[in-house]
PDB file of N, CA and C in Angstrom:
ATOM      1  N   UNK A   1      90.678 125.630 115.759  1.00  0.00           N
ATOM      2  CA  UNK A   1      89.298 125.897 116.135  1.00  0.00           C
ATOM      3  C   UNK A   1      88.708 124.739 116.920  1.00  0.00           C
ATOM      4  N   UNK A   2      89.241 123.334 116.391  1.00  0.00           N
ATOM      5  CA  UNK A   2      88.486 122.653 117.669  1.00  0.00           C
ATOM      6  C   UNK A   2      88.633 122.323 118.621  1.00  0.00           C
ATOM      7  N   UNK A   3      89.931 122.790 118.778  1.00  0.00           N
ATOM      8  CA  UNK A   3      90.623 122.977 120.531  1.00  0.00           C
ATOM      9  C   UNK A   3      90.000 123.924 121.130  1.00  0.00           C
ATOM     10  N   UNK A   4      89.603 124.827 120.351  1.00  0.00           N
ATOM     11  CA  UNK A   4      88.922 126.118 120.634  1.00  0.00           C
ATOM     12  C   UNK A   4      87.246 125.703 121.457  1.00  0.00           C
ATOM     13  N   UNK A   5      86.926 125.145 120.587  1.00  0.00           N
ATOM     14  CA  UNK A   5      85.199 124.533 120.510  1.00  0.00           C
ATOM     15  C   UNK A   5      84.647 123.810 121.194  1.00  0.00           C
ATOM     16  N   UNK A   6      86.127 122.826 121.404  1.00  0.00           N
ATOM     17  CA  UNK A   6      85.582 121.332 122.275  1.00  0.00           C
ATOM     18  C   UNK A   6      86.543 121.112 123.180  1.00  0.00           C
ATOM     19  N   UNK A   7      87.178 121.897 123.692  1.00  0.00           N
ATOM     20  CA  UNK A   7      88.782 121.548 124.656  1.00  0.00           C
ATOM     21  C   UNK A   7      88.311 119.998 125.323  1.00  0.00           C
ATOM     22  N   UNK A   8      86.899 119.653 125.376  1.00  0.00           N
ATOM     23  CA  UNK A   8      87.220 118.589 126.212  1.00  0.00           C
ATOM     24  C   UNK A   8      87.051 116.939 125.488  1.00  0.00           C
ATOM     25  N   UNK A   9      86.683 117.440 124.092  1.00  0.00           N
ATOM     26  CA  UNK A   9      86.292 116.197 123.204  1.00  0.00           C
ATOM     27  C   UNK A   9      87.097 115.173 123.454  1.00  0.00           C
ATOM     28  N   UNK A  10      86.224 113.935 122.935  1.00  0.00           N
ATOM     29  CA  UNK A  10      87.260 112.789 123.531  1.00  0.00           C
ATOM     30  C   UNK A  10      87.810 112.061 121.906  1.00  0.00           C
ATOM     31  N   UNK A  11      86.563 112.771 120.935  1.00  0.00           N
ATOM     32  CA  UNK A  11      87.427 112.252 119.579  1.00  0.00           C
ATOM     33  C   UNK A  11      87.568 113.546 118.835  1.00  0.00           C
ATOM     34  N   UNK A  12      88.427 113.728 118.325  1.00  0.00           N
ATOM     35  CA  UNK A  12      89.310 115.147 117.338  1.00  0.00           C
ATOM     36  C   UNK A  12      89.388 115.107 115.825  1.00  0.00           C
ATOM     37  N   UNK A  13      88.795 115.059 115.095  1.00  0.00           N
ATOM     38  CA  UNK A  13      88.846 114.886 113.350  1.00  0.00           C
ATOM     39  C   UNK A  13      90.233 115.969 113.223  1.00  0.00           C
ATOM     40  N   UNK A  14      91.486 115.408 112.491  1.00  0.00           N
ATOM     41  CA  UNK A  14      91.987 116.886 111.685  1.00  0.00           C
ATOM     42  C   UNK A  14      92.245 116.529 110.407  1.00  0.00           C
ATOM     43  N   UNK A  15      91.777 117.541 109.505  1.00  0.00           N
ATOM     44  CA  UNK A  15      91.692 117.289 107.900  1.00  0.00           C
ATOM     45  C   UNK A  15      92.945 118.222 107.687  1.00  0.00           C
ATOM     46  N   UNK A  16      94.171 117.729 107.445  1.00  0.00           N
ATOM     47  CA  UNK A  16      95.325 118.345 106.897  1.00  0.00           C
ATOM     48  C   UNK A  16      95.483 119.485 107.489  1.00  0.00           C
ATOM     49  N   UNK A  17      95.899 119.552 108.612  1.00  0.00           N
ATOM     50  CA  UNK A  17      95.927 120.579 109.634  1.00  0.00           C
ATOM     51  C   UNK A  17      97.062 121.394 109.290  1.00  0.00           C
ATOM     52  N   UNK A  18      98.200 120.744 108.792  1.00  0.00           N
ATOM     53  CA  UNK A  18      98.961 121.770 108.172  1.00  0.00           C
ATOM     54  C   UNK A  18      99.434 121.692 106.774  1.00  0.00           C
ATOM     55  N   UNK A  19      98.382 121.657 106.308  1.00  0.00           N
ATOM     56  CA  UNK A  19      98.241 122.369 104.425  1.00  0.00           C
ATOM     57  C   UNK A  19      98.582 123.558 104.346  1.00  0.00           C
ATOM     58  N   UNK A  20      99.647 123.891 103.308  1.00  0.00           N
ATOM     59  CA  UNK A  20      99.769 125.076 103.423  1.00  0.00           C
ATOM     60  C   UNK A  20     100.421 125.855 103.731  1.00  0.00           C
ATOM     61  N   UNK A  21     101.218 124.913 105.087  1.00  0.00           N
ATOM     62  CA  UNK A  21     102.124 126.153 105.996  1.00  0.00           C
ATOM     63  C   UNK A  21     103.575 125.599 105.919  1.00  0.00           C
ATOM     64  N   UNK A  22     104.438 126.273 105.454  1.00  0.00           N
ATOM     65  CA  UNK A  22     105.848 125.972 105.441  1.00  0.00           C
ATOM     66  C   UNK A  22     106.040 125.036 107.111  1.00  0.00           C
ATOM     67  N   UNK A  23     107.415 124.636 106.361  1.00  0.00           N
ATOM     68  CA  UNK A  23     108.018 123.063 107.185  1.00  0.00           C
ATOM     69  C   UNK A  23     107.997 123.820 108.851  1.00  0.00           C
ATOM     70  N   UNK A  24     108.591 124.999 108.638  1.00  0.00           N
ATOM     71  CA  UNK A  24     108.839 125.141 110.281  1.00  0.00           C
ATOM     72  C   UNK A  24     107.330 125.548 111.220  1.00  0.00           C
ATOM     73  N   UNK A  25     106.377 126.027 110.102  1.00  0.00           N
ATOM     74  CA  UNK A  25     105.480 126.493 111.197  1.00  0.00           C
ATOM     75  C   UNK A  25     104.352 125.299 111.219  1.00  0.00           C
ATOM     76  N   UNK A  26     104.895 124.312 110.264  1.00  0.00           N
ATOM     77  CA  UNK A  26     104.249 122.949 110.263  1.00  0.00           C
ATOM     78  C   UNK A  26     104.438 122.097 111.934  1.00  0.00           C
ATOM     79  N   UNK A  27     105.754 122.164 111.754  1.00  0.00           N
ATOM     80  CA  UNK A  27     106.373 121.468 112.846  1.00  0.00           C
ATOM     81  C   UNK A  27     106.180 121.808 113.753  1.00  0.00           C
ATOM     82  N   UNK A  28     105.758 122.937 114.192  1.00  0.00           N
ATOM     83  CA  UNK A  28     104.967 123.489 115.459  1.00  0.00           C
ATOM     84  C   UNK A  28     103.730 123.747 115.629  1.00  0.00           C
ATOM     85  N   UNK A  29     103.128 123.530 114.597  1.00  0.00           N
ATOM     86  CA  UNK A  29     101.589 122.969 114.999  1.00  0.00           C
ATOM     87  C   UNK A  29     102.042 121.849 115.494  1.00  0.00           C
ATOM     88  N   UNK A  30     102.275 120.787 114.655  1.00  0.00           N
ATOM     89  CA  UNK A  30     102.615 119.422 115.076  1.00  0.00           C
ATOM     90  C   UNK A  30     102.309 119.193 116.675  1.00  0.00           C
ATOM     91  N   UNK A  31     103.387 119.741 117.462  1.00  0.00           N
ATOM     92  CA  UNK A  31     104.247 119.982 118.244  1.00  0.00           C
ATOM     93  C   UNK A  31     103.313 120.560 118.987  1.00  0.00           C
ATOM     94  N   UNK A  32     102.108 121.378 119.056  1.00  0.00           N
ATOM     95  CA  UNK A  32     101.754 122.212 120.049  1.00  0.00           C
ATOM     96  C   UNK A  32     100.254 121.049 119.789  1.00  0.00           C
ATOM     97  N   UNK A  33      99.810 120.594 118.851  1.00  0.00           N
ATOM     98  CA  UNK A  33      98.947 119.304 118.634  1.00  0.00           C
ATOM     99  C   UNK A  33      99.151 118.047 119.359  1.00  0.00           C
ATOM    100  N   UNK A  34     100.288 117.838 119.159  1.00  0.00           N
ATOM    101  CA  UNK A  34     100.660 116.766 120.296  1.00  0.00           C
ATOM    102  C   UNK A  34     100.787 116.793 121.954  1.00  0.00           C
ATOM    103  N   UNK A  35     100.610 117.763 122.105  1.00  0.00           N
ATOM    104  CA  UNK A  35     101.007 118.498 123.405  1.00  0.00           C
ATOM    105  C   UNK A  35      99.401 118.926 123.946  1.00  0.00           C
ATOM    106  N   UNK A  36      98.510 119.521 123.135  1.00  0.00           N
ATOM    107  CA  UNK A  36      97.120 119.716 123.001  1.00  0.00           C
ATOM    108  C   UNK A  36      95.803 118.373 123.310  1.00  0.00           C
ATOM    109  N   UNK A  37      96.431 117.604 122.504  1.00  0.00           N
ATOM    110  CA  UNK A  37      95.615 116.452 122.136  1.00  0.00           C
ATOM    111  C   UNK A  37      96.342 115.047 122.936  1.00  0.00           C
ATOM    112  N   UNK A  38      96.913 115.194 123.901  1.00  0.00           N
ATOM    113  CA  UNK A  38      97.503 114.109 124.848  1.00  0.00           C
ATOM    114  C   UNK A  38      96.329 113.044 125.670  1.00  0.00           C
ATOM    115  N   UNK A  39      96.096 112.064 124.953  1.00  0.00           N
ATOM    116  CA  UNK A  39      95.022 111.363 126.015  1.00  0.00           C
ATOM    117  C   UNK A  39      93.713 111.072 125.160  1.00  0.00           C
ATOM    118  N   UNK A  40      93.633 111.877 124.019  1.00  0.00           N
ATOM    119  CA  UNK A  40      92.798 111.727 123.184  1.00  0.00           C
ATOM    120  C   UNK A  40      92.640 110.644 121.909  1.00  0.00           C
ATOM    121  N   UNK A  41      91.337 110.242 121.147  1.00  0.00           N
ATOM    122  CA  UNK A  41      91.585 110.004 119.957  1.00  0.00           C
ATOM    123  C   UNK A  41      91.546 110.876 118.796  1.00  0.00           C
ATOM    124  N   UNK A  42      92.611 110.738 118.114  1.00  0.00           N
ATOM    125  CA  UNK A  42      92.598 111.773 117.277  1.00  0.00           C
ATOM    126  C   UNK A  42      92.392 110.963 115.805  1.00  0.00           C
ATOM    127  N   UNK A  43      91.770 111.441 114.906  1.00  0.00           N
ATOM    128  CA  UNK A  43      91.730 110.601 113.730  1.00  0.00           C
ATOM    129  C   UNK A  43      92.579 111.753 112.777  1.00  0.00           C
ATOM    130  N   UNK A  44      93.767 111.625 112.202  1.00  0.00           N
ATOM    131  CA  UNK A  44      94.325 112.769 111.284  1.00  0.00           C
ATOM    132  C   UNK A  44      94.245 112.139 110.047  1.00  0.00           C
ATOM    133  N   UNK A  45      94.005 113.053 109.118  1.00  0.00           N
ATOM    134  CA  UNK A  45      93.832 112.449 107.616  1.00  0.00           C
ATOM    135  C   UNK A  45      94.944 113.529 106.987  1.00  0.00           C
ATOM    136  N   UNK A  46      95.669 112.602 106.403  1.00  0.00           N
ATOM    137  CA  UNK A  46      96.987 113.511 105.781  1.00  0.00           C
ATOM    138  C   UNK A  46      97.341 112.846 104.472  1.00  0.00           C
ATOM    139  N   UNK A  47      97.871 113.363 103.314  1.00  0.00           N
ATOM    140  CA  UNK A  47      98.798 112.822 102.607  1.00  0.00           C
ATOM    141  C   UNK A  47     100.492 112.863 102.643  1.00  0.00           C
ATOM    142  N   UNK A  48     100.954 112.984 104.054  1.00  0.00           N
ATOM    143  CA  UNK A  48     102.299 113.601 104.407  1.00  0.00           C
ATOM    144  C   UNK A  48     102.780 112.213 105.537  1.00  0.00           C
ATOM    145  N   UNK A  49     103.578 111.808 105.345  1.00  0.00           N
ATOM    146  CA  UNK A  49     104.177 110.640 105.692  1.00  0.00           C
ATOM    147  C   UNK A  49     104.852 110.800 106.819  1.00  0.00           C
ATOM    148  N   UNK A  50     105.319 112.011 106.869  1.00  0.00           N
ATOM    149  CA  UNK A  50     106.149 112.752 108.478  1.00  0.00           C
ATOM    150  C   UNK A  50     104.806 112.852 109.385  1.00  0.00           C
ATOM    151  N   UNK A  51     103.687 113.537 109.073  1.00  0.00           N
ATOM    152  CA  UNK A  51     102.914 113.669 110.245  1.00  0.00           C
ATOM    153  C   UNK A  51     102.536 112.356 110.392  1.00  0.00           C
ATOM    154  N   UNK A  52     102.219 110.906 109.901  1.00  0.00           N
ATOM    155  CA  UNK A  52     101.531 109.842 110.165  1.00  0.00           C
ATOM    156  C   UNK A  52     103.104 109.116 111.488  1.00  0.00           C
ATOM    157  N   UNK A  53     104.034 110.036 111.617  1.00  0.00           N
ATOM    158  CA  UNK A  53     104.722 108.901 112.455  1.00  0.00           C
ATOM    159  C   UNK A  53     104.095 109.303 114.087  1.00  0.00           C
ATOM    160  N   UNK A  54     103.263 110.651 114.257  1.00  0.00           N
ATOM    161  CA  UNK A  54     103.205 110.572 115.606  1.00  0.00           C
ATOM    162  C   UNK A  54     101.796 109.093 115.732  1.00  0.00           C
ATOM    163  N   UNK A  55     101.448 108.740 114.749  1.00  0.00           N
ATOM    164  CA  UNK A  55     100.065 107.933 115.024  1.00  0.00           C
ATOM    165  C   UNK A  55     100.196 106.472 115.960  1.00  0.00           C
ATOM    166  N   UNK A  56      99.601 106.175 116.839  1.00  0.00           N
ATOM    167  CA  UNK A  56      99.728 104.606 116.797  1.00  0.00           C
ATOM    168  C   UNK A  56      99.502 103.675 116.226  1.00  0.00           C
ATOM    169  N   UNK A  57      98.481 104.089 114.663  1.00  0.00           N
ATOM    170  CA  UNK A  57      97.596 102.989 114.185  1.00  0.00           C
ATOM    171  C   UNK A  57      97.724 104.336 112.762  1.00  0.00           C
ATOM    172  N   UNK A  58      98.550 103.681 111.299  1.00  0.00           N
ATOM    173  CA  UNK A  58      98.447 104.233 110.378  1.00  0.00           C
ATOM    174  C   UNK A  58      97.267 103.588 109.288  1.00  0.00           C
ATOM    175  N   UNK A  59      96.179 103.957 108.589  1.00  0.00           N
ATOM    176  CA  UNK A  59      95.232 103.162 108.040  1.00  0.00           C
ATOM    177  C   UNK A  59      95.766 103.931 106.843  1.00  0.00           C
ATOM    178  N   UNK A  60      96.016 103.213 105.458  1.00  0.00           N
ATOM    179  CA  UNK A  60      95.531 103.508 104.244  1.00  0.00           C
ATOM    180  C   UNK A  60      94.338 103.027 103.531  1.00  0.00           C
ATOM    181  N   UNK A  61      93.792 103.996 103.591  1.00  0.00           N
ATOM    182  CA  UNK A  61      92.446 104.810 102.473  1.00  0.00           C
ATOM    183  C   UNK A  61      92.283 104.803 101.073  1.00  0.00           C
ATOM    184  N   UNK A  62      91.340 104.363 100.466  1.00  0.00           N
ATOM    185  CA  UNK A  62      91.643 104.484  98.737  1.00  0.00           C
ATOM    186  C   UNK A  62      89.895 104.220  98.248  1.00  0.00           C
ATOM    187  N   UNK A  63      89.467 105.342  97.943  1.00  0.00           N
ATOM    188  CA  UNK A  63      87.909 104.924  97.502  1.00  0.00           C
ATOM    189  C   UNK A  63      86.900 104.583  98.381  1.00  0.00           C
ATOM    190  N   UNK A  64      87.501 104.923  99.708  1.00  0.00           N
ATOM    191  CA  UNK A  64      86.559 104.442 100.967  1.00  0.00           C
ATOM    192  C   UNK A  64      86.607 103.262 101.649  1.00  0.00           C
ATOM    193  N   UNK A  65      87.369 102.072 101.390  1.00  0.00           N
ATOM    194  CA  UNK A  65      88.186 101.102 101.672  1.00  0.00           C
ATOM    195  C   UNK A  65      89.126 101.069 102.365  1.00  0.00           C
ATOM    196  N   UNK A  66      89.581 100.957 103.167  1.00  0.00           N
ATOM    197  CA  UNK A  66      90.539 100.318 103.837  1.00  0.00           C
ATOM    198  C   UNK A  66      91.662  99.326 103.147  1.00  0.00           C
ATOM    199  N   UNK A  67      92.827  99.910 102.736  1.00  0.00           N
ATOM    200  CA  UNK A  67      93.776  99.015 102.242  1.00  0.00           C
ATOM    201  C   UNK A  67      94.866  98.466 103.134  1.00  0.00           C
ATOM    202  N   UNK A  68      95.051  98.972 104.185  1.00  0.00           N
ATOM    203  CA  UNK A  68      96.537  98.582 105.273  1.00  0.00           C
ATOM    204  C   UNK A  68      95.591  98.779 106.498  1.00  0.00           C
ATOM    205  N   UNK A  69      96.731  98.650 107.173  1.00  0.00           N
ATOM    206  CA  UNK A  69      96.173  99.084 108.808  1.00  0.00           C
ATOM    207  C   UNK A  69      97.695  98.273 109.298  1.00  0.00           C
ATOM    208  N   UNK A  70      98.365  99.277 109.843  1.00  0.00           N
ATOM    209  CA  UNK A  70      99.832  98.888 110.022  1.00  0.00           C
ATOM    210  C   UNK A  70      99.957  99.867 111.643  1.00  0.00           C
ATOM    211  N   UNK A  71     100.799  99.114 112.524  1.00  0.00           N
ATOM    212  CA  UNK A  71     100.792  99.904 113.464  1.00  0.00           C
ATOM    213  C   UNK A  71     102.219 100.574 113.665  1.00  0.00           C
ATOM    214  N   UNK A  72     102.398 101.568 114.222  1.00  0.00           N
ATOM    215  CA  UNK A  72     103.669 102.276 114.178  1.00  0.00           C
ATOM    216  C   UNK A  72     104.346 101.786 115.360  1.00  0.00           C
ATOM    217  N   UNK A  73     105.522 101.509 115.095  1.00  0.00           N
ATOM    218  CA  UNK A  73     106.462 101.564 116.473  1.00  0.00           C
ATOM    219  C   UNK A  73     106.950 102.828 117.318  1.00  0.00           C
TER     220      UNK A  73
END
């Protein structure tokens, strides 16, 4: 929906975008998200360790705090 809403936003919230959906139709959101959202900031909030590798900048969260801030290779 907010590709839908805002095709041209320059920042993207996604709250667990794929909760819910088995591995393969996970992986192609993923996949059609990355492809969607090229050029953008995207802030993704996940508890899934596979989607945090497309990030450049992984932050762990705990109580509203900031505990890490590690950047991905």
């Amino acid at each position: 929906r907010a590709l839908l809403a805002a095709p041209a936003a320059g920042l993207v919230l996604l709250d667990e975008p794929t909760a819910h959906l088995d591995e393969p139709t996970a992986q192609a959101v993923r996949a059609h998200l990355r492809e969607a959202l090229a050029g953008r900031t995207v802030l993704h909030v996940t508890h899934r360790a596979d989607e945090a590798a497309d990030a450049d900048v992984v932050l762990e969260v705990r109580d509203g705090r900031v505990l890490s801030r590690v950047p991905v290779p």
